[in-house]
Protein backbone atom coordinates (compact mmCIF):
# COMPACT_ATOMS: atom_id res chain seq x y z
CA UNK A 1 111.10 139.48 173.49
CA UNK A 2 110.84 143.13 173.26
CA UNK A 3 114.92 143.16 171.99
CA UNK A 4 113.33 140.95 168.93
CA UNK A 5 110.90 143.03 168.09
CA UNK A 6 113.09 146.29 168.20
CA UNK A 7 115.41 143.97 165.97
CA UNK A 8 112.49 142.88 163.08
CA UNK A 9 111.54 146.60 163.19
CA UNK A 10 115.03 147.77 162.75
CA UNK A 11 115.41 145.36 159.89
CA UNK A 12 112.03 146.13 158.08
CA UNK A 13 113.50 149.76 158.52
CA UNK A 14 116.14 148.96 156.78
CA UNK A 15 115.06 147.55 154.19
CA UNK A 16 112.75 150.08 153.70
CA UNK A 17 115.34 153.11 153.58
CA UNK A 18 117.72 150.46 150.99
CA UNK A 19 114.90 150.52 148.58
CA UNK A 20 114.36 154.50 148.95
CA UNK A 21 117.80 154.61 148.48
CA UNK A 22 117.42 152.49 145.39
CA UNK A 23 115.03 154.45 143.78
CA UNK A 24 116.63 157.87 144.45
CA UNK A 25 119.59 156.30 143.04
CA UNK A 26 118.23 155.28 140.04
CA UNK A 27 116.06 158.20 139.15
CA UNK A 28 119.35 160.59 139.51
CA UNK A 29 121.32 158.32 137.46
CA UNK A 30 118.70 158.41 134.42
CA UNK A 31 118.21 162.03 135.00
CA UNK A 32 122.23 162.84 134.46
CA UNK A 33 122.60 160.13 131.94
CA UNK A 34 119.93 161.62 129.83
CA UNK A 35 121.39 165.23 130.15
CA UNK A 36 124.87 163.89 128.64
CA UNK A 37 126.68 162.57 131.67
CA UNK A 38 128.65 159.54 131.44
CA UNK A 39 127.66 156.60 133.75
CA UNK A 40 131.32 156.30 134.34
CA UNK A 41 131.51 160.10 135.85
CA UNK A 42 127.71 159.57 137.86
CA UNK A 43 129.61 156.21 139.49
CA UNK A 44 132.22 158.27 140.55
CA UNK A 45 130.60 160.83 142.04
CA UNK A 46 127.86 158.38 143.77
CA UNK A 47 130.94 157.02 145.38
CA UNK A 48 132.81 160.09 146.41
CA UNK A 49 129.30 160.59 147.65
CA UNK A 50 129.00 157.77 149.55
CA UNK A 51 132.39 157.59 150.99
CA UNK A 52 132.41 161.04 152.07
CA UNK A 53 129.20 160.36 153.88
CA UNK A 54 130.54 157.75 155.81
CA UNK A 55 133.23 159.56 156.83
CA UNK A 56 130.81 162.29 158.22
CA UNK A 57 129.02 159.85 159.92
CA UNK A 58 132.55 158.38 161.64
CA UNK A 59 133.12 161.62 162.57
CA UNK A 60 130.37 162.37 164.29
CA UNK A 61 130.08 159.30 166.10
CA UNK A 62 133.63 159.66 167.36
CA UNK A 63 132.99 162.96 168.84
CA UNK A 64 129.76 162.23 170.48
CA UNK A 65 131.55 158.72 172.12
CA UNK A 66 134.45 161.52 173.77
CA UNK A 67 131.85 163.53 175.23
């Protein structure tokens, strides 16, 4: 029982961060689209971002699984 609630908490977490997420998103993306940069070049970067992130993250969860 406890496992489920951990789970619906986890999830509500979530879904909590995806919409911060969202929002910080969005508000950079009108920002730098207003000042003249291309929504072409802010995708690009958002996903340089993003992958770059998540290879951080592999990273680090590699090296704390070998210690």
């Amino acid at each position: 029982m406890n496992n489920k609630k951990q789970m619906a908490q986890a999830e509500k977490d979530l879904r909590t961060a995806q919409k911060e997420l969202f929002d910080i998103v969005a508000t950079c993306t009108v920002f730098l689209n207003k000042n003249g940069m291309s929504l072409d070049t802010i995708h690009e970067l958002l996903h340089g971002t993003v992958d770059d992130s998540f290879d951080q993250i592999t990273i680090a969860l590699e090296s704390e699984r070998l210690k």
